[in-house]
N, C-alpha and C. Protein backbone atom coordinates (compact mmCIF):
# COMPACT_ATOMS: atom_id res chain seq x y z
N UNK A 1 -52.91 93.16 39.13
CA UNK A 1 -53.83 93.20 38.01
C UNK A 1 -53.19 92.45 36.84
N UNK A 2 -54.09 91.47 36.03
CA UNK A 2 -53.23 90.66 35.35
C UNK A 2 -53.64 91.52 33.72
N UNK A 3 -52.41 91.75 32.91
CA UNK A 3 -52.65 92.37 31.45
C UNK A 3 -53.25 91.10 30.18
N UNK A 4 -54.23 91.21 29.90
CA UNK A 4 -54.76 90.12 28.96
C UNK A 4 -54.25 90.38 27.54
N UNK A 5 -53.09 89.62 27.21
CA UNK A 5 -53.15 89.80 25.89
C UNK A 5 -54.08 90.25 24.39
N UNK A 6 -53.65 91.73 24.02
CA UNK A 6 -54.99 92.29 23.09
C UNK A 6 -54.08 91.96 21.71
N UNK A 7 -55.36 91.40 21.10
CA UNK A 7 -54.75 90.83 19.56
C UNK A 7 -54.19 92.32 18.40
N UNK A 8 -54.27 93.45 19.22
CA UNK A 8 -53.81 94.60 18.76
C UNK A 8 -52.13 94.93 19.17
N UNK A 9 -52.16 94.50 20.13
CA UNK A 9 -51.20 95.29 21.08
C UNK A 9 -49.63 94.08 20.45
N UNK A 10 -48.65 94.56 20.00
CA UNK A 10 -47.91 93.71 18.97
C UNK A 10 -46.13 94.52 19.05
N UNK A 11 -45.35 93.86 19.91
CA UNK A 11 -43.74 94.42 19.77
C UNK A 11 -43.39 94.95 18.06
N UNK A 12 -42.98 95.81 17.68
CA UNK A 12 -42.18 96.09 16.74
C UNK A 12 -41.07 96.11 16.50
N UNK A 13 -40.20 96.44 17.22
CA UNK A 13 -38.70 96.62 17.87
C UNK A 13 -38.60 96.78 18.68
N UNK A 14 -37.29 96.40 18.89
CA UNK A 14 -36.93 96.57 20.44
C UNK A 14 -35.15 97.00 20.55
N UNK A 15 -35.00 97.44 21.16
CA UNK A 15 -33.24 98.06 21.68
C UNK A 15 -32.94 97.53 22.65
N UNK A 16 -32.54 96.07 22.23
CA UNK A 16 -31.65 95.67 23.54
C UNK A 16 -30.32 95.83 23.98
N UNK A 17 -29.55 96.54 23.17
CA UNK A 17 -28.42 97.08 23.46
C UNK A 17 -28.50 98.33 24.23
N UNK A 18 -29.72 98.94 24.94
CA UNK A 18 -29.62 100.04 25.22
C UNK A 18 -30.00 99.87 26.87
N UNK A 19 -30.23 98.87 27.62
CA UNK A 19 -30.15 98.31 28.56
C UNK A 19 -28.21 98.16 29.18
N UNK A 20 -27.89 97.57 28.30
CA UNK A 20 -26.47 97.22 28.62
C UNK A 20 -25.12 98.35 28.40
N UNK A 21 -25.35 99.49 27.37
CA UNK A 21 -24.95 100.52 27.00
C UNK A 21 -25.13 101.69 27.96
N UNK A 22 -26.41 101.93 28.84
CA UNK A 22 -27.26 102.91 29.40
C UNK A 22 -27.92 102.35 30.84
N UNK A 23 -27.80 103.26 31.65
CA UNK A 23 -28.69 103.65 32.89
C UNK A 23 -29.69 104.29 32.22
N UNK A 24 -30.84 103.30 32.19
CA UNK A 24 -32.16 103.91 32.10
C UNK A 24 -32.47 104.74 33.20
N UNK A 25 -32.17 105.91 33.34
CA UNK A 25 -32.92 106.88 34.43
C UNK A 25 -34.57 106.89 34.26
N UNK A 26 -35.29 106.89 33.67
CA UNK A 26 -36.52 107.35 33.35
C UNK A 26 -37.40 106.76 32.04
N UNK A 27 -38.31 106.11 31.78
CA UNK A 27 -38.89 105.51 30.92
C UNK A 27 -40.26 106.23 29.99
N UNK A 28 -40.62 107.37 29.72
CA UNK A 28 -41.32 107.91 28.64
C UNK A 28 -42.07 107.39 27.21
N UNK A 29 -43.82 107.25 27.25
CA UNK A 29 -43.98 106.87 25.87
C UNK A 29 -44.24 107.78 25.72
N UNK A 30 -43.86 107.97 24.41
CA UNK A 30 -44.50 109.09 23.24
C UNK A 30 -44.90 108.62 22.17
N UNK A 31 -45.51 109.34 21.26
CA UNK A 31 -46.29 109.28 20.00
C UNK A 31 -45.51 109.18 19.17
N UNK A 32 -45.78 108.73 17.69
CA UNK A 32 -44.62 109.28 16.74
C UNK A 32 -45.53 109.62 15.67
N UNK A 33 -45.12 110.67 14.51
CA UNK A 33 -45.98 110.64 13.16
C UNK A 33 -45.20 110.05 12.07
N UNK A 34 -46.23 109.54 11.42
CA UNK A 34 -45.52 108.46 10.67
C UNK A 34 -46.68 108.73 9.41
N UNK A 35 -46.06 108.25 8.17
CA UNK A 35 -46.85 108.44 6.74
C UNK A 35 -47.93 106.45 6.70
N UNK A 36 -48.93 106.78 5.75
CA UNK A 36 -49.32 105.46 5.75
C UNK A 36 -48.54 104.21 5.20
N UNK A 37 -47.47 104.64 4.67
CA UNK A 37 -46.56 103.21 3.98
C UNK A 37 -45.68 102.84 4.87
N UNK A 38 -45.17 104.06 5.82
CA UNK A 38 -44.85 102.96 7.44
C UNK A 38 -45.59 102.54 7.85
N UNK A 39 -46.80 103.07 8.39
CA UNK A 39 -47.49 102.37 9.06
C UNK A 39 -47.45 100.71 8.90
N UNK A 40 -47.92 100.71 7.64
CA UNK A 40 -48.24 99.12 6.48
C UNK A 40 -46.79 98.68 6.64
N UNK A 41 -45.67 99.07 6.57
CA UNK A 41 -44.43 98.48 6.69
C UNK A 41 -44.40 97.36 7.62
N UNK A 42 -44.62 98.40 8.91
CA UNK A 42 -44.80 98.08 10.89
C UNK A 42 -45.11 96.70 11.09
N UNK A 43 -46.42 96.75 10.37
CA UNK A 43 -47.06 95.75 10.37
C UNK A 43 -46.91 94.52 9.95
N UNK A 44 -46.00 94.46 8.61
CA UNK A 44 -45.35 93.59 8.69
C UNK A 44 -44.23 92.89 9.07
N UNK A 45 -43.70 94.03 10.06
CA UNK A 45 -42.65 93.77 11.11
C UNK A 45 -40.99 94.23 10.27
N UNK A 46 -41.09 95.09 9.15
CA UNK A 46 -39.68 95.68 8.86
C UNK A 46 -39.49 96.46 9.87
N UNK A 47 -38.52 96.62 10.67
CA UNK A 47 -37.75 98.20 11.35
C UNK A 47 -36.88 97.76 12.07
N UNK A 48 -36.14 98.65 12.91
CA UNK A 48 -34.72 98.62 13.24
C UNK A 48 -34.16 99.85 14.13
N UNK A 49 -34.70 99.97 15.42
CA UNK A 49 -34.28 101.58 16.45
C UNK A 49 -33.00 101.20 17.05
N UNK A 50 -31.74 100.30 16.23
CA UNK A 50 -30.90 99.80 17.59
C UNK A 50 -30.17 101.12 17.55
N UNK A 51 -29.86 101.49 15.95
CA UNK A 51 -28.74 102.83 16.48
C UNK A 51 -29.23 103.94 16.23
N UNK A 52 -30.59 104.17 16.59
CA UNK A 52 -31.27 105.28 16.48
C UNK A 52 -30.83 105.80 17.98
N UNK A 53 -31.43 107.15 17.98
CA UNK A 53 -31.36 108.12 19.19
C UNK A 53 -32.65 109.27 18.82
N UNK A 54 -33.02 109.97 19.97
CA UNK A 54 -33.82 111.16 20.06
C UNK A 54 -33.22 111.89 20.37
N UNK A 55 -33.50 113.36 19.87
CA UNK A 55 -33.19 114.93 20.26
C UNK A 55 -34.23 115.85 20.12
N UNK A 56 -34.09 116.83 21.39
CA UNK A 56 -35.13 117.96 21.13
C UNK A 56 -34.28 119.19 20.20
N UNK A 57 -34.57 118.96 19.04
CA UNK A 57 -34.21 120.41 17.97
C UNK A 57 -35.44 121.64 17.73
N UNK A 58 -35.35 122.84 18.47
CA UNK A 58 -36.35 123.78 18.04
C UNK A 58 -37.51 123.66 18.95
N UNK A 59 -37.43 122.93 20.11
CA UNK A 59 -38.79 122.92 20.73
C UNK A 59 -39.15 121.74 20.11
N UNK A 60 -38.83 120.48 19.69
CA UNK A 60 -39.46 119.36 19.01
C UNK A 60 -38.52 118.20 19.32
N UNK A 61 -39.31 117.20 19.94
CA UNK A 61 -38.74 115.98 19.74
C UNK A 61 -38.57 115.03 18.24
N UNK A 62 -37.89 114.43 17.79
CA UNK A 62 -37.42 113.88 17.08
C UNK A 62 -36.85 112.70 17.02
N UNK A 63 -37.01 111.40 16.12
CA UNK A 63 -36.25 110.69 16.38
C UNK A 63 -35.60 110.32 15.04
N UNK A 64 -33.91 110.25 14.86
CA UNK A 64 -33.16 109.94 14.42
C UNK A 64 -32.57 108.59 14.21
N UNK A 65 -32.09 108.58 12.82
CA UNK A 65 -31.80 107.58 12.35
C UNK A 65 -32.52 106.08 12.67
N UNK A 66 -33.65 106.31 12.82
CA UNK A 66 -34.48 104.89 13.02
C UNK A 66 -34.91 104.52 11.79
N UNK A 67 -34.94 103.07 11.71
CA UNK A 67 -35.00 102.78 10.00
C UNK A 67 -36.10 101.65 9.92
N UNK A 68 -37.25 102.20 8.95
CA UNK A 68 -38.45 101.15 8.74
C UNK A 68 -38.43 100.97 7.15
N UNK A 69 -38.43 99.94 6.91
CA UNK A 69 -37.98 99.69 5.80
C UNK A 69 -38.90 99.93 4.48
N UNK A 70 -39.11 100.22 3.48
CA UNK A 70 -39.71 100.14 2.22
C UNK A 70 -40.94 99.26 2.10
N UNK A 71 -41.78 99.98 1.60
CA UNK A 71 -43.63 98.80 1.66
C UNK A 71 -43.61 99.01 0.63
N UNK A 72 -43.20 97.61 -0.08
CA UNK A 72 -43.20 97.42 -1.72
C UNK A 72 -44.20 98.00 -2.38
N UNK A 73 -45.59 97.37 -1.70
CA UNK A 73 -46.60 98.21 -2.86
C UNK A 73 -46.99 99.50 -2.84
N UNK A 74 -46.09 100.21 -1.97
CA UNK A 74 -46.56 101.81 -2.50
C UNK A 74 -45.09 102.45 -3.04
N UNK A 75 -45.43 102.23 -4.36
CA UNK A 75 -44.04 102.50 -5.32
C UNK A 75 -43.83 103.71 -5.28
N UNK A 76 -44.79 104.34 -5.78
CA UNK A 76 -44.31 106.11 -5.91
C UNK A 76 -44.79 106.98 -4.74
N UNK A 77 -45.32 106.66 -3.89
CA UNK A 77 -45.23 107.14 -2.83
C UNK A 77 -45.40 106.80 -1.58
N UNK A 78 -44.18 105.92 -1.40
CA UNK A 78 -43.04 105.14 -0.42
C UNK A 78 -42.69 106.55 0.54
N UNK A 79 -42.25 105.89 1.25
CA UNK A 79 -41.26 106.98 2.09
C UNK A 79 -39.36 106.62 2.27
N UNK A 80 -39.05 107.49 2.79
CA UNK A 80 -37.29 107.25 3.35
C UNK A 80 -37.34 106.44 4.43
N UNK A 81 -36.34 105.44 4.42
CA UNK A 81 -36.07 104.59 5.36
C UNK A 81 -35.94 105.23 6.77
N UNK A 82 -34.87 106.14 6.23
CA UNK A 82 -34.09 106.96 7.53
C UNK A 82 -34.57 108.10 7.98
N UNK A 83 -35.56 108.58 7.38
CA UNK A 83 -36.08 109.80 7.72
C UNK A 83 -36.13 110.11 8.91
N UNK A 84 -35.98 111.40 9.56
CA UNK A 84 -36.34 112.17 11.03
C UNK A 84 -37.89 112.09 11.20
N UNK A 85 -38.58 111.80 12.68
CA UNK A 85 -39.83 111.43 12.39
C UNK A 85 -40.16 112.34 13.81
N UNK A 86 -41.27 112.82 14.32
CA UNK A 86 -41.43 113.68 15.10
C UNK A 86 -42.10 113.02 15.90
N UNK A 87 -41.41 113.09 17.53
CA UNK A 87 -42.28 112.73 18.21
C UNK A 87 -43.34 112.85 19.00
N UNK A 88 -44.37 112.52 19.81
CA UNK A 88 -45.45 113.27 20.20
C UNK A 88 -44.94 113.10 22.10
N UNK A 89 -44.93 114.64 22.68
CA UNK A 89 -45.04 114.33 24.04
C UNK A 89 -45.84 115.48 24.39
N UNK A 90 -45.83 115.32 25.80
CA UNK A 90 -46.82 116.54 26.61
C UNK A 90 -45.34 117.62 26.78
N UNK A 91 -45.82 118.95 26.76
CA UNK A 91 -45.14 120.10 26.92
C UNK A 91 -43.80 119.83 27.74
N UNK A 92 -44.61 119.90 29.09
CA UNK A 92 -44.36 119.10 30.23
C UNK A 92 -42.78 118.26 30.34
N UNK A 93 -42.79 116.93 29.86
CA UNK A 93 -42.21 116.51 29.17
C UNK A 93 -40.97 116.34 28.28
N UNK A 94 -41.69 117.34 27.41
CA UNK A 94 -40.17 118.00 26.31
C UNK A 94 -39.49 118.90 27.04
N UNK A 95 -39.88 119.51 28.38
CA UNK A 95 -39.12 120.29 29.13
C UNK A 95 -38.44 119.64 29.82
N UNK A 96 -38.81 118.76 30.46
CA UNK A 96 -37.67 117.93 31.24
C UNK A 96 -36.74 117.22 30.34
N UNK A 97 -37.36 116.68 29.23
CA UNK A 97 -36.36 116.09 28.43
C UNK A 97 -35.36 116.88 28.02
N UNK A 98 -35.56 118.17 27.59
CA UNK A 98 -34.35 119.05 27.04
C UNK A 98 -33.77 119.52 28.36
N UNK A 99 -34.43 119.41 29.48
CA UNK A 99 -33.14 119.81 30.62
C UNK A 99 -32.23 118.79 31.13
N UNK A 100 -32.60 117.60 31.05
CA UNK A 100 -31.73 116.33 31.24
C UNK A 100 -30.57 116.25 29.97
N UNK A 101 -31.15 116.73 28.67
CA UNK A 101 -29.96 116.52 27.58
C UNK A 101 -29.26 117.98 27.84
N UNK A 102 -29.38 119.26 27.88
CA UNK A 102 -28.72 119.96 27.74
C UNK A 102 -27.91 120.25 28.76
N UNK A 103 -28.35 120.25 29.98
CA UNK A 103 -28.37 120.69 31.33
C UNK A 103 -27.43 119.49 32.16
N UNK A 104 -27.62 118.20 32.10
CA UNK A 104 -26.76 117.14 32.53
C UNK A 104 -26.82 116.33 31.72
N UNK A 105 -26.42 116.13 30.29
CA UNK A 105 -25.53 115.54 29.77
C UNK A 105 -26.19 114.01 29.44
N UNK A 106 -27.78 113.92 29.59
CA UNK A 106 -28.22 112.40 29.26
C UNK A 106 -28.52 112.05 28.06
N UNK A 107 -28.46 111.33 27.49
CA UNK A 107 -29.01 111.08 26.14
C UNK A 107 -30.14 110.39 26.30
N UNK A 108 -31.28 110.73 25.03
CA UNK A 108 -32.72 110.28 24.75
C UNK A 108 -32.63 108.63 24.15
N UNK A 109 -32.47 107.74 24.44
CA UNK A 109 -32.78 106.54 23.80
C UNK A 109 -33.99 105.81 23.55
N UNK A 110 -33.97 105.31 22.07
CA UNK A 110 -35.76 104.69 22.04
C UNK A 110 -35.28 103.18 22.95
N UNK A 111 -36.16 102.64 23.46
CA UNK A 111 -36.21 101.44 24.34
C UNK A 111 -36.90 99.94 23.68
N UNK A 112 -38.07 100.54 23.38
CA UNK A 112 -39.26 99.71 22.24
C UNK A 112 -40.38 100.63 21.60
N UNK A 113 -40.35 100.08 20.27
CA UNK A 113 -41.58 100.63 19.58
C UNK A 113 -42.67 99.44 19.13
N UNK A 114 -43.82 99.53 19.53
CA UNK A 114 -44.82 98.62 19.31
C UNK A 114 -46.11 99.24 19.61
N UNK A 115 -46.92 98.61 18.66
CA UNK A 115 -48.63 99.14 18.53
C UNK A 115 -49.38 98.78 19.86
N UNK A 116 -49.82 99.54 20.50
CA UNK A 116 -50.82 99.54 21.80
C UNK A 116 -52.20 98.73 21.42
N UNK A 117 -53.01 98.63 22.35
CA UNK A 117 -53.94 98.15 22.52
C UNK A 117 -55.46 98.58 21.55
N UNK A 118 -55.07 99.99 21.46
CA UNK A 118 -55.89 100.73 19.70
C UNK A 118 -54.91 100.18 18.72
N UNK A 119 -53.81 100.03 19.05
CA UNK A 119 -53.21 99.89 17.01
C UNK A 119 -52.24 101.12 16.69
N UNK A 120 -52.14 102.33 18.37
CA UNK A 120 -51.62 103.04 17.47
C UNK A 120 -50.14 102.65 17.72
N UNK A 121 -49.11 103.24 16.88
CA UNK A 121 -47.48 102.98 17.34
C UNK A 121 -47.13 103.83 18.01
N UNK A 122 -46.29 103.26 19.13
CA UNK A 122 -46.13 104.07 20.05
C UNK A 122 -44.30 103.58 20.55
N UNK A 123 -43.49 104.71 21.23
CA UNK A 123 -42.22 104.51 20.90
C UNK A 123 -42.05 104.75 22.59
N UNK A 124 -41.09 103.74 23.20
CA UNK A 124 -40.85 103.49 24.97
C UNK A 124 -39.66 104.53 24.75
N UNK A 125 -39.14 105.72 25.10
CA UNK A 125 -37.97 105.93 25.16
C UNK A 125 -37.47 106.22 26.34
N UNK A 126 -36.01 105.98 26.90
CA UNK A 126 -35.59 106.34 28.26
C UNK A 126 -35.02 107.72 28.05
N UNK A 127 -34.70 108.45 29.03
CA UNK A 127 -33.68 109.18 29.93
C UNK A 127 -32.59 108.79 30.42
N UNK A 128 -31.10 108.56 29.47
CA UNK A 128 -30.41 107.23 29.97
C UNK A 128 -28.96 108.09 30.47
N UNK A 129 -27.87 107.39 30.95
CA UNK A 129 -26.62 108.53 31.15
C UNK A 129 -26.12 106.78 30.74
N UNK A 130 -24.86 107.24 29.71
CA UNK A 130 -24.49 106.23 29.40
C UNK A 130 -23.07 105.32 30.03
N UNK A 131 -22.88 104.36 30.16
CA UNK A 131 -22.02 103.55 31.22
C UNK A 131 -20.67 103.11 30.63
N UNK A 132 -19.71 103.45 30.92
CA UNK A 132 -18.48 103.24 31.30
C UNK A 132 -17.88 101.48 31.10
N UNK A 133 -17.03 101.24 30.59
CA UNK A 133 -16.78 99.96 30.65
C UNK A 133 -16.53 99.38 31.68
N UNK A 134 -15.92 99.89 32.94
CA UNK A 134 -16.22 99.39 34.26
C UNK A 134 -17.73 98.62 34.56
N UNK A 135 -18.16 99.27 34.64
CA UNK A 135 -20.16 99.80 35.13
C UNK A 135 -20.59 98.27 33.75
N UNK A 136 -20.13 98.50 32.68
CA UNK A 136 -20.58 97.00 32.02
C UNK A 136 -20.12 95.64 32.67
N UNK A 137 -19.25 95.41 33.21
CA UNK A 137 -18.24 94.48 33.68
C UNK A 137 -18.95 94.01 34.34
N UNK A 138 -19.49 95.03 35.26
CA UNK A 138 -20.20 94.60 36.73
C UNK A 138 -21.31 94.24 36.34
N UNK A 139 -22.07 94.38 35.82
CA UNK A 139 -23.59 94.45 35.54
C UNK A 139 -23.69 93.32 34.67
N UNK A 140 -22.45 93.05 33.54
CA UNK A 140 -22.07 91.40 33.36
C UNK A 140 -22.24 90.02 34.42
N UNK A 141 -21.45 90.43 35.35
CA UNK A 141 -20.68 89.68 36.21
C UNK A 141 -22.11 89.53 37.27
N UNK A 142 -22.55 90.59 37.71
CA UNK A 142 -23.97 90.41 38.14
C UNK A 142 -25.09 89.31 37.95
N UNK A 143 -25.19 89.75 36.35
CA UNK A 143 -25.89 88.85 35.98
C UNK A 143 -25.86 87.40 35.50
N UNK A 144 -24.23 86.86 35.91
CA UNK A 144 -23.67 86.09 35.89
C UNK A 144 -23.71 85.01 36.79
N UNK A 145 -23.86 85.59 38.21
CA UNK A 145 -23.55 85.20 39.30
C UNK A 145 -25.09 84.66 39.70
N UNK A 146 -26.33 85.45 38.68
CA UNK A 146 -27.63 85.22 39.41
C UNK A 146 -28.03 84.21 38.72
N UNK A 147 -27.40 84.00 37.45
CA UNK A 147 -27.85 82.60 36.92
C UNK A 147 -26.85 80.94 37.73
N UNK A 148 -25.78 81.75 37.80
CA UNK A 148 -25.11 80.75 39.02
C UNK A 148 -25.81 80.32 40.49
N UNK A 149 -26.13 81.27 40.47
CA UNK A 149 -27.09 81.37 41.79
C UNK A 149 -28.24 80.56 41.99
N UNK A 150 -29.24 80.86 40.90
CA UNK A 150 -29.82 80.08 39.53
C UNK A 150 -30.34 78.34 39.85
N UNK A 151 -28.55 78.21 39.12
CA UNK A 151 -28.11 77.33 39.28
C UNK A 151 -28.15 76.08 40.05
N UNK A 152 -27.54 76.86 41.18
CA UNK A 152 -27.04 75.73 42.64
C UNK A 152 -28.55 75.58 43.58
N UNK A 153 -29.28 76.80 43.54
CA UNK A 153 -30.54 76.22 44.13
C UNK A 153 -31.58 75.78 43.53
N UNK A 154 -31.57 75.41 41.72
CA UNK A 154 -31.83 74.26 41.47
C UNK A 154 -31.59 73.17 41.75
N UNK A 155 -30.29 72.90 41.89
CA UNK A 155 -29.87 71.50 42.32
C UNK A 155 -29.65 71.00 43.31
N UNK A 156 -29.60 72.01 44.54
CA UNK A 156 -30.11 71.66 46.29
C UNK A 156 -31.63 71.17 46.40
N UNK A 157 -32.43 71.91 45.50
CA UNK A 157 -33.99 71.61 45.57
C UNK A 157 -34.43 70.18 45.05
């Protein structure tokens, strides 16, 4: 099935360090709530999830230290860059998520945040267990070898 580009549907950020840092075990969207001067921020493409993270505190997902920057024209009631922002999942969900963090030790990483096909923002986060400098080496060297690879049967062809 081919996806037709919707003049709604628009990357915001993205965490590409969290590919190379992390075993994505598991890939999760959720919701986020957000005030209207992020929203308007979004849109003009301020933000920044590289060294953000999620946690379930209290029965609630959350995401931490993600930073959308200041929407000049709403002076006095702007929001915090850094603020904790809540995320939206099914029950379901936040249960497995808090048994993977508490229970074996994975951490919540955001992956990408970008507006869907309505407009609303919506945040990719994994289920990740994080990798060892060995485990980078390889996964370097991997991807090293496939552009070498790449390579040579370009130039046999």
């Amino acid at each position: 099935m081919v996806k037709h580009s919707d003049p709604n549907s628009k990357l915001i950020a993205e965490n590409r360090r969290a590919r190379f840092d992390y075993f994505i075990e598991e890939e999760i969207e959720a919701g986020i709530i957000l005030m209207g001067s992020e929203v308007k921020s979004l849109r003009q493409g301020g933000s920044n999830i590289g060294e953000s993270y999620a946690s379930v505190e209290n029965g609630e997902l959350w995401l931490i230290n993600g930073y959308i920057a200041p929407y000049l024209q709403a002076k006095t009631w702007g929001h915090e860059e850094r603020r904790k922002r809540k995320l939206l999942v099914s029950r379901r969900e936040l249960a497995r998520l808090w048994n993977a963090t508490a229970r074996e030790g994975m951490t919540i990483v955001p992956i990408r945040m970008y507006f869907n096909d309505r407009g609303i923002v919506k945040l990719k986060i994994g289920i990740a267990k994080g990798k060892k400098l060995s485990d980078k080496r390889a996964t370097e060297a991997k991807r090293d070898w496939g552009r070498e690879k790449q390579r040579l049967l370009k130039q046999h062809s």
